[in-house]
PDB file of N, CA and C in Angstrom:
ATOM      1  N   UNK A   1     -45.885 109.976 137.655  1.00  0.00           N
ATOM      2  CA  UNK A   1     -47.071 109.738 136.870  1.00  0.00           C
ATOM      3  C   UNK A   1     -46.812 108.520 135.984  1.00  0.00           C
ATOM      4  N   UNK A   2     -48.084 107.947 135.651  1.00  0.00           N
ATOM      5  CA  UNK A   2     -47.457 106.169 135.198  1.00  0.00           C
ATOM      6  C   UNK A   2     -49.193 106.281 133.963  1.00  0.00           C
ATOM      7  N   UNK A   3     -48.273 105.544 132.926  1.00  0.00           N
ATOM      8  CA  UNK A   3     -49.559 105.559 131.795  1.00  0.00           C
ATOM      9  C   UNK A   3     -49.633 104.343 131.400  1.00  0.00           C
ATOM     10  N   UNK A   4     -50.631 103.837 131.012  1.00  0.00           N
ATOM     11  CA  UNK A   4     -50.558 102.625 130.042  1.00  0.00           C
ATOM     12  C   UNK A   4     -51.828 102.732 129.378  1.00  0.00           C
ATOM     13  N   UNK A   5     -51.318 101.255 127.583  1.00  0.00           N
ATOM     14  CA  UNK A   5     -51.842 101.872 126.760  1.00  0.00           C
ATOM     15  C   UNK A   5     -51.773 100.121 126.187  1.00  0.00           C
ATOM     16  N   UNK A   6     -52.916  99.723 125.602  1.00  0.00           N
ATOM     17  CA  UNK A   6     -53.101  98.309 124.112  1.00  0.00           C
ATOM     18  C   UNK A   6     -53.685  98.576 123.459  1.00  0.00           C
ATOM     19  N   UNK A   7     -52.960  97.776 122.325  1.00  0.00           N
ATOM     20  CA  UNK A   7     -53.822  98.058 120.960  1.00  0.00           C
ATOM     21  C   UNK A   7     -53.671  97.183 120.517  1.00  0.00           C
ATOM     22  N   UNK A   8     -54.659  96.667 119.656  1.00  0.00           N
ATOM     23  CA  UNK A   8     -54.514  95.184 118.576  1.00  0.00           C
ATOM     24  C   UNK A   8     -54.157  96.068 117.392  1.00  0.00           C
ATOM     25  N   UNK A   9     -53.287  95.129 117.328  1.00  0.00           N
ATOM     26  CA  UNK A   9     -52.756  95.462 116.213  1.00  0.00           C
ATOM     27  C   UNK A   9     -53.293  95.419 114.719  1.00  0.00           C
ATOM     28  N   UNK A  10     -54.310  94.578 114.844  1.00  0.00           N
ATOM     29  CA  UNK A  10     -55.434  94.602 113.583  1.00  0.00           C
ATOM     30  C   UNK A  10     -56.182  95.991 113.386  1.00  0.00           C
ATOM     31  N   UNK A  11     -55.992  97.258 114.346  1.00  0.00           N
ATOM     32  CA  UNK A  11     -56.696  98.227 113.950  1.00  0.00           C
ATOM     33  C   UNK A  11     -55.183  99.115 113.130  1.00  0.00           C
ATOM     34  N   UNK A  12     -54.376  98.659 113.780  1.00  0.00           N
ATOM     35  CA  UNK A  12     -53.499  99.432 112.462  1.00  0.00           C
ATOM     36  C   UNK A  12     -53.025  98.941 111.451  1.00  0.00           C
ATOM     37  N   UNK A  13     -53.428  97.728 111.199  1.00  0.00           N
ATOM     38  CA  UNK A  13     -53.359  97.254 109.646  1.00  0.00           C
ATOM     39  C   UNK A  13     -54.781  97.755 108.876  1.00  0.00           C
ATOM     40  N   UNK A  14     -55.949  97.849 109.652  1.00  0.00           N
ATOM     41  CA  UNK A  14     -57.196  98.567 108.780  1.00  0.00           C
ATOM     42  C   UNK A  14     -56.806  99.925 108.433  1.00  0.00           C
ATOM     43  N   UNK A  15     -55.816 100.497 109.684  1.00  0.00           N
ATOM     44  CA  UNK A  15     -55.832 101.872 108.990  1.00  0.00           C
ATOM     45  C   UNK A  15     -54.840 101.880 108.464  1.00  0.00           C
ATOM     46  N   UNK A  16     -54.023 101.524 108.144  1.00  0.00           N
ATOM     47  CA  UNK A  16     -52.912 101.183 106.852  1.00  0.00           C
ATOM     48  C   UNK A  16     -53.975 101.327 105.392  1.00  0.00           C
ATOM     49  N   UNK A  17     -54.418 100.036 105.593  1.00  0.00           N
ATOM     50  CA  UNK A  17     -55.825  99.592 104.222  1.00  0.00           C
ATOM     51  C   UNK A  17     -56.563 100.909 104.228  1.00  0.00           C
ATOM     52  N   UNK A  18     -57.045 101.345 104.939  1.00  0.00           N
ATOM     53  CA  UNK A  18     -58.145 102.617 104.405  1.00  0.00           C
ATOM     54  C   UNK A  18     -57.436 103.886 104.026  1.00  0.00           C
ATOM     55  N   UNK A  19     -56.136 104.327 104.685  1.00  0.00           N
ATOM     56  CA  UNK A  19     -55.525 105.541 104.482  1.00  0.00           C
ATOM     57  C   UNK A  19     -54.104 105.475 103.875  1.00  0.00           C
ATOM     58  N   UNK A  20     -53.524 104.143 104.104  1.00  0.00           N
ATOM     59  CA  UNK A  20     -52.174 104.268 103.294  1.00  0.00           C
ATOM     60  C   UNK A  20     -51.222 105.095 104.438  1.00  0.00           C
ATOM     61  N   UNK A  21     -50.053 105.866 103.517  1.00  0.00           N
ATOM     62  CA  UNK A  21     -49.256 106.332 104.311  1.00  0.00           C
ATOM     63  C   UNK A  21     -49.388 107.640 105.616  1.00  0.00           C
ATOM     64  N   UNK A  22     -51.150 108.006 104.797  1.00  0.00           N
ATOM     65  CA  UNK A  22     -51.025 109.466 104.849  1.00  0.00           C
ATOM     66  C   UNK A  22     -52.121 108.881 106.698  1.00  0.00           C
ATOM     67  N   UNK A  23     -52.673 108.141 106.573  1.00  0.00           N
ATOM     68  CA  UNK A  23     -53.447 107.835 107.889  1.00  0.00           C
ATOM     69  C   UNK A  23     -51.722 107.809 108.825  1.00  0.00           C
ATOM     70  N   UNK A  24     -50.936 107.203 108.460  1.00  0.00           N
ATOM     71  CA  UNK A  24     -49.557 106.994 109.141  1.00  0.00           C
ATOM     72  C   UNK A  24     -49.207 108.692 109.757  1.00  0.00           C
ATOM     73  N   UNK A  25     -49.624 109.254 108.604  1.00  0.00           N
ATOM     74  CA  UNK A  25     -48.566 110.480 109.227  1.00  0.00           C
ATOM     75  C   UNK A  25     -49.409 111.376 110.154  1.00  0.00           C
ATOM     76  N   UNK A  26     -50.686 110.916 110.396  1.00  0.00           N
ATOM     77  CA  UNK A  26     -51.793 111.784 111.392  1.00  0.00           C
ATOM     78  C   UNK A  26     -51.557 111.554 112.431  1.00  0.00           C
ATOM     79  N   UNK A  27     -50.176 110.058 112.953  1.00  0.00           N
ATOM     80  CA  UNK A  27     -50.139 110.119 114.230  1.00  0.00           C
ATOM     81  C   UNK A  27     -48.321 109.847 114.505  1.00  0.00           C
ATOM     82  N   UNK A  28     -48.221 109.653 113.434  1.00  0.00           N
ATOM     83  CA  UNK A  28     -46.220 109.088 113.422  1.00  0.00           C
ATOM     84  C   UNK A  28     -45.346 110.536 112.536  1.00  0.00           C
ATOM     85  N   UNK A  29     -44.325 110.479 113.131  1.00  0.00           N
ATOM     86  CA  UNK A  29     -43.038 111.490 112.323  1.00  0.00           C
ATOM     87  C   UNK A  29     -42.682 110.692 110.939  1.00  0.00           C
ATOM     88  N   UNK A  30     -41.941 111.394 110.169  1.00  0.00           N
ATOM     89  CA  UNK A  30     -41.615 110.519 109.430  1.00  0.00           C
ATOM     90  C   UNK A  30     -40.523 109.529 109.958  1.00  0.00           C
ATOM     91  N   UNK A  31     -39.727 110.046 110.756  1.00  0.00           N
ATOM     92  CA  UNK A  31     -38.529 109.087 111.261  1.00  0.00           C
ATOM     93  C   UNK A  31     -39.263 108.098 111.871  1.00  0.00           C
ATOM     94  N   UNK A  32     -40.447 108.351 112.580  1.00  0.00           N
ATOM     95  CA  UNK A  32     -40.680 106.652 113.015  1.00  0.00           C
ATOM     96  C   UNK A  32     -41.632 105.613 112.082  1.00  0.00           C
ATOM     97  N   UNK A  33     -41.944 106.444 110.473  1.00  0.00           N
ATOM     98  CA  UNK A  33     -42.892 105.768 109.915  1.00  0.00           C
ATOM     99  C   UNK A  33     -41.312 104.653 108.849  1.00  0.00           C
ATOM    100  N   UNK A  34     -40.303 105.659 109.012  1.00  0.00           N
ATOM    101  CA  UNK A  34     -39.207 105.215 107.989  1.00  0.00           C
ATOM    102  C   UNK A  34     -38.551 103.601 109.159  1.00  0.00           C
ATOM    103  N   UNK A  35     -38.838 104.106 110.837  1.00  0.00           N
ATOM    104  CA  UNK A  35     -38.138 103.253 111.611  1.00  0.00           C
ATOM    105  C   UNK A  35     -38.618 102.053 111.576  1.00  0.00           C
ATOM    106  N   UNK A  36     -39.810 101.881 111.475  1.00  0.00           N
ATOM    107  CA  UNK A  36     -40.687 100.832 111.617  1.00  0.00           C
ATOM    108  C   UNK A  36     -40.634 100.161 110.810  1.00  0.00           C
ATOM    109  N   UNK A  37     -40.200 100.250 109.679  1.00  0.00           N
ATOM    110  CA  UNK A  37     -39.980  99.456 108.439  1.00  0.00           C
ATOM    111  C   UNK A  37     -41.047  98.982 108.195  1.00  0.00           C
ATOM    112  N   UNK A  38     -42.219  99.292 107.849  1.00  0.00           N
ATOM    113  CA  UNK A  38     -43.736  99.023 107.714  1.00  0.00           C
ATOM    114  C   UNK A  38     -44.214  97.534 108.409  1.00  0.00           C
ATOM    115  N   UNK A  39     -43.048  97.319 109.888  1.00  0.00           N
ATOM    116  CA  UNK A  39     -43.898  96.407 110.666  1.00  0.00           C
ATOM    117  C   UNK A  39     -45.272  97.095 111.323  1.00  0.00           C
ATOM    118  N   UNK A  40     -45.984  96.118 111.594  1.00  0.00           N
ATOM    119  CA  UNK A  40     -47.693  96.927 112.219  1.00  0.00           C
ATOM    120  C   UNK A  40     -47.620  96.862 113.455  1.00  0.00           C
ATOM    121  N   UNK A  41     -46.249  95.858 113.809  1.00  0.00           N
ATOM    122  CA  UNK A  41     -46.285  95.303 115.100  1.00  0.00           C
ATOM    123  C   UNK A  41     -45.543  96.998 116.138  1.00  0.00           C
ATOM    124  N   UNK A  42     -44.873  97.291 115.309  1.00  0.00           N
ATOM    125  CA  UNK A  42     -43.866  98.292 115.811  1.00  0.00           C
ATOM    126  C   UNK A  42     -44.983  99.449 115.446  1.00  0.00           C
ATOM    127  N   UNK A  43     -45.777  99.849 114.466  1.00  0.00           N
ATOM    128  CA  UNK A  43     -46.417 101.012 114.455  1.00  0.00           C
ATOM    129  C   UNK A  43     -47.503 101.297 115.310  1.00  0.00           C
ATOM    130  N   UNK A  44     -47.784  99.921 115.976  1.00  0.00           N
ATOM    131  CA  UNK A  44     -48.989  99.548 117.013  1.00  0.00           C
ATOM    132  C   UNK A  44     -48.629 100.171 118.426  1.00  0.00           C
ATOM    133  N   UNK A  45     -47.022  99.593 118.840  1.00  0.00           N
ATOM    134  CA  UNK A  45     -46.207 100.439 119.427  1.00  0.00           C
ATOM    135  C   UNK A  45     -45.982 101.467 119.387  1.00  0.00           C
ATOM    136  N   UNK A  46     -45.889 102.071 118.551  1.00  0.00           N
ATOM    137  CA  UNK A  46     -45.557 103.598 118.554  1.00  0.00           C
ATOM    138  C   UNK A  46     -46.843 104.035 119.320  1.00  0.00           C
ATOM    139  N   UNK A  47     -48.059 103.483 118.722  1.00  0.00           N
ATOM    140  CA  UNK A  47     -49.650 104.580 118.933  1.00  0.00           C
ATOM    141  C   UNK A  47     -49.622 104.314 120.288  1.00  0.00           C
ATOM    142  N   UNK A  48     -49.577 102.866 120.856  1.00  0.00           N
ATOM    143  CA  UNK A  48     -49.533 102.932 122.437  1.00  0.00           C
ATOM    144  C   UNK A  48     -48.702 103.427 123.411  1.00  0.00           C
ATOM    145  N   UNK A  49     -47.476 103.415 122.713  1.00  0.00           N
ATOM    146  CA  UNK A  49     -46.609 104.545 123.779  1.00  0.00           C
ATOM    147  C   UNK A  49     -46.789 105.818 123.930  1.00  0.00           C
ATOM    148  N   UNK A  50     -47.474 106.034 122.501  1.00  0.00           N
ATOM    149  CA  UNK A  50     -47.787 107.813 122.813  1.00  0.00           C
ATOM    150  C   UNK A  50     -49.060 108.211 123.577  1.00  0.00           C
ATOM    151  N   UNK A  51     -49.841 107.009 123.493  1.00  0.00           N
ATOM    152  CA  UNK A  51     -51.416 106.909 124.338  1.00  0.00           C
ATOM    153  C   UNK A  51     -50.898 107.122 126.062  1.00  0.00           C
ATOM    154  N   UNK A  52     -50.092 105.824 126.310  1.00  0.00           N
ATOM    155  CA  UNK A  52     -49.818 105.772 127.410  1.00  0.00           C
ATOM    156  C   UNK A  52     -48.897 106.802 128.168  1.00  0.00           C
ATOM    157  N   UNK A  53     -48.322 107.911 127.597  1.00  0.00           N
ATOM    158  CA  UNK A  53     -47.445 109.094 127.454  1.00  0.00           C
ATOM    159  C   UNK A  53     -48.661 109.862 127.721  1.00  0.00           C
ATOM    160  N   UNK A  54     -49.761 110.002 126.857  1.00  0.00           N
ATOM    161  CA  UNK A  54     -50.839 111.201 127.260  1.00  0.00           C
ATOM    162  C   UNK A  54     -51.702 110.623 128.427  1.00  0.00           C
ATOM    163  N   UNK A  55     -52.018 109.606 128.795  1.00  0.00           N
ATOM    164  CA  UNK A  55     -52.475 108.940 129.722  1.00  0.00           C
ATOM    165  C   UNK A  55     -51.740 109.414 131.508  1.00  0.00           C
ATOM    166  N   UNK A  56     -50.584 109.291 131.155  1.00  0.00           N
ATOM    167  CA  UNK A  56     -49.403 109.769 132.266  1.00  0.00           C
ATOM    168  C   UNK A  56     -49.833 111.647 133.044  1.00  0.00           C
ATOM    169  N   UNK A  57     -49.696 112.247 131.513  1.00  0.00           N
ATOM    170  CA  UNK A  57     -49.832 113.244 131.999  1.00  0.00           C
ATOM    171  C   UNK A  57     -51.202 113.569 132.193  1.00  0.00           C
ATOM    172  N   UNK A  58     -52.249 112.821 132.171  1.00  0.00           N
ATOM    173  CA  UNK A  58     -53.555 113.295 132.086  1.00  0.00           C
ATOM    174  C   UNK A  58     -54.444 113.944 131.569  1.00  0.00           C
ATOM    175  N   UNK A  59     -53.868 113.734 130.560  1.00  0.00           N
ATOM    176  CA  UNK A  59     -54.971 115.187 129.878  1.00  0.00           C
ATOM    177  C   UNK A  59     -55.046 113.964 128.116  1.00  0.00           C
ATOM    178  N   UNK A  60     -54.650 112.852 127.959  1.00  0.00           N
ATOM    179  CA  UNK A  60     -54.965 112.164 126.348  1.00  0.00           C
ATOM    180  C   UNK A  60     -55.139 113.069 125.404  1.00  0.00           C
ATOM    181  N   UNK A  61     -54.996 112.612 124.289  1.00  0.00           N
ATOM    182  CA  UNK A  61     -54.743 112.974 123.302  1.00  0.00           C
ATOM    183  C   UNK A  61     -55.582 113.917 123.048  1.00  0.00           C
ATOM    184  N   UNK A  62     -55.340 115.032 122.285  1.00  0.00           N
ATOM    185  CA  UNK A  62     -56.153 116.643 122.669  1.00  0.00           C
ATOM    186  C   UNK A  62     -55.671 117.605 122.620  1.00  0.00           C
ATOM    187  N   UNK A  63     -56.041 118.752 122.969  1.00  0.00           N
ATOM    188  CA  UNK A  63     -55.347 120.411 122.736  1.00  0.00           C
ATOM    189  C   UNK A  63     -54.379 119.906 123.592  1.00  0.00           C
ATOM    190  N   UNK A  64     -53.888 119.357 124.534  1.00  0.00           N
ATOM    191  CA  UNK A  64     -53.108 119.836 125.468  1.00  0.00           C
ATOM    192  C   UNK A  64     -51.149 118.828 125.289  1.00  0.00           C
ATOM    193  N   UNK A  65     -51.572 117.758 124.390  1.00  0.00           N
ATOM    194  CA  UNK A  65     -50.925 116.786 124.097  1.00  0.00           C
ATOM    195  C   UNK A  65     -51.223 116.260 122.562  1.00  0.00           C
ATOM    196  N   UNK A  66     -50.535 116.459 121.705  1.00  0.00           N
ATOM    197  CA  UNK A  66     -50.988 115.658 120.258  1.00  0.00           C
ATOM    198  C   UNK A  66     -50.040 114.478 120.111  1.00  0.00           C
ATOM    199  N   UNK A  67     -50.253 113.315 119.219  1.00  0.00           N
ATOM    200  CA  UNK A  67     -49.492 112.466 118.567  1.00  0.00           C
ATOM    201  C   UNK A  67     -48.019 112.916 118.418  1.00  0.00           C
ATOM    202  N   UNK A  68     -48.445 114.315 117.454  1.00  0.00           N
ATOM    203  CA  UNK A  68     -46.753 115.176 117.288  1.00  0.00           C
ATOM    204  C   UNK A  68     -46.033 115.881 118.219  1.00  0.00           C
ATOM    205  N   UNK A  69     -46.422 115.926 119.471  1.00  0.00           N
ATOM    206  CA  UNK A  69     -45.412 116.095 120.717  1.00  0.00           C
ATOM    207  C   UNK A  69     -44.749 114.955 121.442  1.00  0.00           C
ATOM    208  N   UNK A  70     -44.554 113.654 120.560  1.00  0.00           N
ATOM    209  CA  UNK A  70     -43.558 113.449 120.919  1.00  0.00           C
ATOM    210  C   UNK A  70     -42.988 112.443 119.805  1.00  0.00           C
ATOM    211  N   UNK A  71     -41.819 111.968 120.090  1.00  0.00           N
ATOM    212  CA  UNK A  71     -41.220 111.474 118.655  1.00  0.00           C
ATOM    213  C   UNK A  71     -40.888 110.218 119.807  1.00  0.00           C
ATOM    214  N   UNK A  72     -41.061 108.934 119.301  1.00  0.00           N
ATOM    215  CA  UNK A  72     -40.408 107.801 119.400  1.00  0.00           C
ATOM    216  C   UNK A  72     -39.088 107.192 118.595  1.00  0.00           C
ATOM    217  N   UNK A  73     -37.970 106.731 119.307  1.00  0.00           N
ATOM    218  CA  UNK A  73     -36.836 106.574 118.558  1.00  0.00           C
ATOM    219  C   UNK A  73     -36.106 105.524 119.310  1.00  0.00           C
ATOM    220  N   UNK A  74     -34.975 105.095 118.939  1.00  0.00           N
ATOM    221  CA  UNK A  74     -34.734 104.071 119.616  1.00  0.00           C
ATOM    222  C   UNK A  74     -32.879 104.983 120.129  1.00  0.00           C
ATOM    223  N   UNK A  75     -32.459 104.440 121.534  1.00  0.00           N
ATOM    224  CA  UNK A  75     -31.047 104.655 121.805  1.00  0.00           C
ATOM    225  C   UNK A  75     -29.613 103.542 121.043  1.00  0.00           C
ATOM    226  N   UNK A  76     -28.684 104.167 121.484  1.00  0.00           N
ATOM    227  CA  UNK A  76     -27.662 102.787 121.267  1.00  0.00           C
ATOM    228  C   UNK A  76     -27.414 101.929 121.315  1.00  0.00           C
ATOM    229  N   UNK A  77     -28.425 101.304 122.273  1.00  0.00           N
ATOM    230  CA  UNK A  77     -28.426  99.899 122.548  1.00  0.00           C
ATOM    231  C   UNK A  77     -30.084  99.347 121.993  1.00  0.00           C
ATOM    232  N   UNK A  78     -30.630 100.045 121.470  1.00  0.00           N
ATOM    233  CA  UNK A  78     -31.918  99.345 120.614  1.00  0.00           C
ATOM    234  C   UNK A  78     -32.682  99.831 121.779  1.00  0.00           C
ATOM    235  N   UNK A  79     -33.084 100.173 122.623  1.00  0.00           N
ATOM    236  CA  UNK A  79     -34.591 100.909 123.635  1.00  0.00           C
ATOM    237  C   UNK A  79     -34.939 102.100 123.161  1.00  0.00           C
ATOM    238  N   UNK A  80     -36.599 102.111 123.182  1.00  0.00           N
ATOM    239  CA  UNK A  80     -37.167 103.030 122.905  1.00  0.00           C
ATOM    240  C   UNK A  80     -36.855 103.868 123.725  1.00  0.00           C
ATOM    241  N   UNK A  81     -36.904 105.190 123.116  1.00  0.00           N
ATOM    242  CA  UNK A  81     -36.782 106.530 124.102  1.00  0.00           C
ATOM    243  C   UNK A  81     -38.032 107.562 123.257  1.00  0.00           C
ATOM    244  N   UNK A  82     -38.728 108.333 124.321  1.00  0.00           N
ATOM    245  CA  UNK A  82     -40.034 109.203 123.976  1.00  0.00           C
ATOM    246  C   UNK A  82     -38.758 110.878 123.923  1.00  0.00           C
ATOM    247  N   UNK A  83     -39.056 111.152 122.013  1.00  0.00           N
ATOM    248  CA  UNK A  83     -38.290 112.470 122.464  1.00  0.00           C
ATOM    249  C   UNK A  83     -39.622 114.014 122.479  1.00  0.00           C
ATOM    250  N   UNK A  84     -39.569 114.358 124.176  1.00  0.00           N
ATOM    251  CA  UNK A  84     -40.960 115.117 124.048  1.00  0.00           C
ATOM    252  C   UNK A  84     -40.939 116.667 123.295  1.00  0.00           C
ATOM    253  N   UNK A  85     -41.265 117.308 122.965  1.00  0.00           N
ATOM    254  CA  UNK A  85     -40.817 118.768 122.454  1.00  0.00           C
ATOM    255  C   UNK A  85     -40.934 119.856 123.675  1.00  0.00           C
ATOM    256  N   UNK A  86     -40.507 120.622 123.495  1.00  0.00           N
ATOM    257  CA  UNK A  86     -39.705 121.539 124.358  1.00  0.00           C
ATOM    258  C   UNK A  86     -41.274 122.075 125.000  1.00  0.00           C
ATOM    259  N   UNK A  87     -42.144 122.554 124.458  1.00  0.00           N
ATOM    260  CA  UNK A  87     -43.268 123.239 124.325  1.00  0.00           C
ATOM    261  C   UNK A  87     -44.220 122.170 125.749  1.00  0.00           C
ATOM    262  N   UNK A  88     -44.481 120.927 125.527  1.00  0.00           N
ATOM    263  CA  UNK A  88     -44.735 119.744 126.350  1.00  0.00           C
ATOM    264  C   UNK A  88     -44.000 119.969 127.641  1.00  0.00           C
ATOM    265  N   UNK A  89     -42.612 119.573 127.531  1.00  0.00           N
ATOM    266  CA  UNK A  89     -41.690 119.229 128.720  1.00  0.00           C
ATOM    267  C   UNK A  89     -42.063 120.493 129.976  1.00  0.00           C
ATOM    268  N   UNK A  90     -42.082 121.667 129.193  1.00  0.00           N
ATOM    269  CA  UNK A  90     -42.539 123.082 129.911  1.00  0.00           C
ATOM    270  C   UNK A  90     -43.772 123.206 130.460  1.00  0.00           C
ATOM    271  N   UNK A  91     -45.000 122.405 129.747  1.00  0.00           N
ATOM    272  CA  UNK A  91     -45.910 122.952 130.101  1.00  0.00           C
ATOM    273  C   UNK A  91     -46.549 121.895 131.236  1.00  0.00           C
ATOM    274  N   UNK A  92     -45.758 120.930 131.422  1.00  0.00           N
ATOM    275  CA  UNK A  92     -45.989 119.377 132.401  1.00  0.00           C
ATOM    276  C   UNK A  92     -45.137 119.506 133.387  1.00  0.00           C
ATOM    277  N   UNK A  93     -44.188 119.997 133.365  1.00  0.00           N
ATOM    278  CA  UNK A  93     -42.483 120.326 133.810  1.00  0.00           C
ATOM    279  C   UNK A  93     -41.951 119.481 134.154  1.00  0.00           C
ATOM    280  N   UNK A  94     -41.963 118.728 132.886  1.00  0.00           N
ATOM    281  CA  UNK A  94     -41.111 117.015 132.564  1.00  0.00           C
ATOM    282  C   UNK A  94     -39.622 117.323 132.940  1.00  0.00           C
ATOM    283  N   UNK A  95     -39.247 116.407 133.817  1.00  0.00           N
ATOM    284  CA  UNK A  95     -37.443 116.468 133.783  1.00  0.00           C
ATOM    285  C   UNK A  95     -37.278 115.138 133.547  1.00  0.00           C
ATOM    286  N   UNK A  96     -38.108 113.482 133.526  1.00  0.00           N
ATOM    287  CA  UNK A  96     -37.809 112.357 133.101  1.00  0.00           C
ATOM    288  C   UNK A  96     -38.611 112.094 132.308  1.00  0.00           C
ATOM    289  N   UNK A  97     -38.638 111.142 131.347  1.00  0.00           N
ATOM    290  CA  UNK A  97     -39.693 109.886 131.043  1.00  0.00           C
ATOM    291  C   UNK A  97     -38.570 108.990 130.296  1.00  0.00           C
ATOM    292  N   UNK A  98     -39.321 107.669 131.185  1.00  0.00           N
ATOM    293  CA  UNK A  98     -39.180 106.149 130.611  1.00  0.00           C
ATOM    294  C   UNK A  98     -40.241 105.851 129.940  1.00  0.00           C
ATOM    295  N   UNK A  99     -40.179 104.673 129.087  1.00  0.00           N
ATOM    296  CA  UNK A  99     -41.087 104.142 128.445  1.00  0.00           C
ATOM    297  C   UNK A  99     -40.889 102.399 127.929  1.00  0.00           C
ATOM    298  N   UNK A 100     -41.645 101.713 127.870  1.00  0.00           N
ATOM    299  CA  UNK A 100     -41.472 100.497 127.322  1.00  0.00           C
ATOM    300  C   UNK A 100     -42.757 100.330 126.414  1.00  0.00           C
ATOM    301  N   UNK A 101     -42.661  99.149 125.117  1.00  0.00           N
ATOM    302  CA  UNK A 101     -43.328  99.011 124.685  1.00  0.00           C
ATOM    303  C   UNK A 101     -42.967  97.561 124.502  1.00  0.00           C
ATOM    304  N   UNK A 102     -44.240  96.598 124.167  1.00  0.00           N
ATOM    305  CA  UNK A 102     -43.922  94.807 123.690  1.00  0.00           C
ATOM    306  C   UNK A 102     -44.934  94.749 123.099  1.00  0.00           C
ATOM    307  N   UNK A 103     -44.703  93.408 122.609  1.00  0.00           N
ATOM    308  CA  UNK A 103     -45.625  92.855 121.508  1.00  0.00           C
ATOM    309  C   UNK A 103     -46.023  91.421 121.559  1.00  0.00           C
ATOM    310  N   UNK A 104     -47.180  91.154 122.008  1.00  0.00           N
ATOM    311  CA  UNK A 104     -47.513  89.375 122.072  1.00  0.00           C
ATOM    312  C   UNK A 104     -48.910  88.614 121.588  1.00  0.00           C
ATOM    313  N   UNK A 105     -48.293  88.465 120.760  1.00  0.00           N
ATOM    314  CA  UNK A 105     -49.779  87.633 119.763  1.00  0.00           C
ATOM    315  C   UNK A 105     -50.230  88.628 118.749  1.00  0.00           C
ATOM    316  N   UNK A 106     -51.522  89.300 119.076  1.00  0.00           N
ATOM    317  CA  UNK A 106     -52.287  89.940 118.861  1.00  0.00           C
ATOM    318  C   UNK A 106     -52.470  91.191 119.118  1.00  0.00           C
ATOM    319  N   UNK A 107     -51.727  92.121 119.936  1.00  0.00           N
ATOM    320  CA  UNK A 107     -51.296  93.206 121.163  1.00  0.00           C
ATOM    321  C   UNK A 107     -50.289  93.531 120.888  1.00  0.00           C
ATOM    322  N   UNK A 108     -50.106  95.040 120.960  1.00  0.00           N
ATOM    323  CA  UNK A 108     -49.289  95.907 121.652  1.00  0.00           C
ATOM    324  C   UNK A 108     -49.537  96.184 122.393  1.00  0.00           C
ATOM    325  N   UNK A 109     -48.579  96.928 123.716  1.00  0.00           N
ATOM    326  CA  UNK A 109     -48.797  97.119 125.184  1.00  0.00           C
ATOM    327  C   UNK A 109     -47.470  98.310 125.231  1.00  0.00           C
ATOM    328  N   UNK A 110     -47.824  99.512 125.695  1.00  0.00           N
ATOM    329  CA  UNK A 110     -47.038 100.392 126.020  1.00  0.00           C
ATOM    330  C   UNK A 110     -47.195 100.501 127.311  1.00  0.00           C
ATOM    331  N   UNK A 111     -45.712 101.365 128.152  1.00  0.00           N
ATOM    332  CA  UNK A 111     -45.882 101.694 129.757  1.00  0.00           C
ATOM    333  C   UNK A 111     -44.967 102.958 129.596  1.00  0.00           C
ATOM    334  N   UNK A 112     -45.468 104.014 130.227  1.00  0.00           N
ATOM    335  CA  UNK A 112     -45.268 105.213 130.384  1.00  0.00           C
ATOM    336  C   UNK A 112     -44.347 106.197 131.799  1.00  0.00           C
ATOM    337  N   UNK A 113     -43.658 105.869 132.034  1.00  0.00           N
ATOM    338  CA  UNK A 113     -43.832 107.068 133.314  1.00  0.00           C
ATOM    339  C   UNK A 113     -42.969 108.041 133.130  1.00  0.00           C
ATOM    340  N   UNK A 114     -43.871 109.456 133.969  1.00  0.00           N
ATOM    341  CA  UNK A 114     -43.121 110.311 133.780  1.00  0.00           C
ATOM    342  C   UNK A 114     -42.318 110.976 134.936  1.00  0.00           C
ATOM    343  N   UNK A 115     -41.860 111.833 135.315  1.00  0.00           N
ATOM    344  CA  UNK A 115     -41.050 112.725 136.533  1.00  0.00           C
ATOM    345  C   UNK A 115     -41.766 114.050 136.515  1.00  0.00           C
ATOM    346  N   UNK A 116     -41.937 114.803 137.183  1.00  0.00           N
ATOM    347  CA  UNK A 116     -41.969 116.169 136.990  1.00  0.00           C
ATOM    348  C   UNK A 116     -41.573 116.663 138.242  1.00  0.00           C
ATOM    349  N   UNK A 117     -40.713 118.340 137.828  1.00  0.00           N
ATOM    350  CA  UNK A 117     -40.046 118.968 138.610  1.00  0.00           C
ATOM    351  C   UNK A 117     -40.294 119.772 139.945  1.00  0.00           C
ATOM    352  N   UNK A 118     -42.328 119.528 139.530  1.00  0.00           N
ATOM    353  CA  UNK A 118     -43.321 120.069 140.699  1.00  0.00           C
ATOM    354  C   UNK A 118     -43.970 119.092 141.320  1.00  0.00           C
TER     355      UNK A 118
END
């Protein structure tokens, strides 16, 4: 299963301006609002990888998938990794996901794919 996801990044600097931290936490953990170091470029990223993550499995953002099922983080060598919650992985019967996210100009651009065991 394969997702993708853009966002201008000018809609998450408005919602920065209208909500502050707390619009942040309706769709980010705190570890990725602390990771981001209040770039917009990277929080733009976050929203599209998790778009393109619910996109994958089909069902977008909704009862079946929220913002908070999954945590974005980075590995040892600086790549994003999607960490999904146990509750998700079970109910999709995730055994992989990759993910990429970039940034050019004006845009974020996430890419999603997932594995499943069925």
């Amino acid at each position: 299963m394969i997702g993708i996801d853009i966002i201008k990044i000018s809609r998450i600097d408005s919602l920065i301006e209208r909500f502050g931290k707390r619009g942040l936490r309706r769709f980010l953990s705190e570890n990725e609002i602390d990771n981001s170091r209040g770039k917009t470029s990277r929080i733009a990223g976050y929203w599209s990888v998790k778009e393109a993550i619910s996109k994958a499995l089909g069902v977008g953002i909704g009862a079946n998938f929220s913002f908070h099922d999954v945590e974005i983080a980075k590995d040892s060598l600086g790549r994003p990794v999607a960490i999904l919650n146990e509750k998700v992985k079970e109910r999709f019967n995730i055994s992989d996901i990759a993910i990429s996210i970039t940034h050019d100009g004006e845009y974020a651009v996430a890419v999603a794919t997932i594995t499943s065991t069925s």
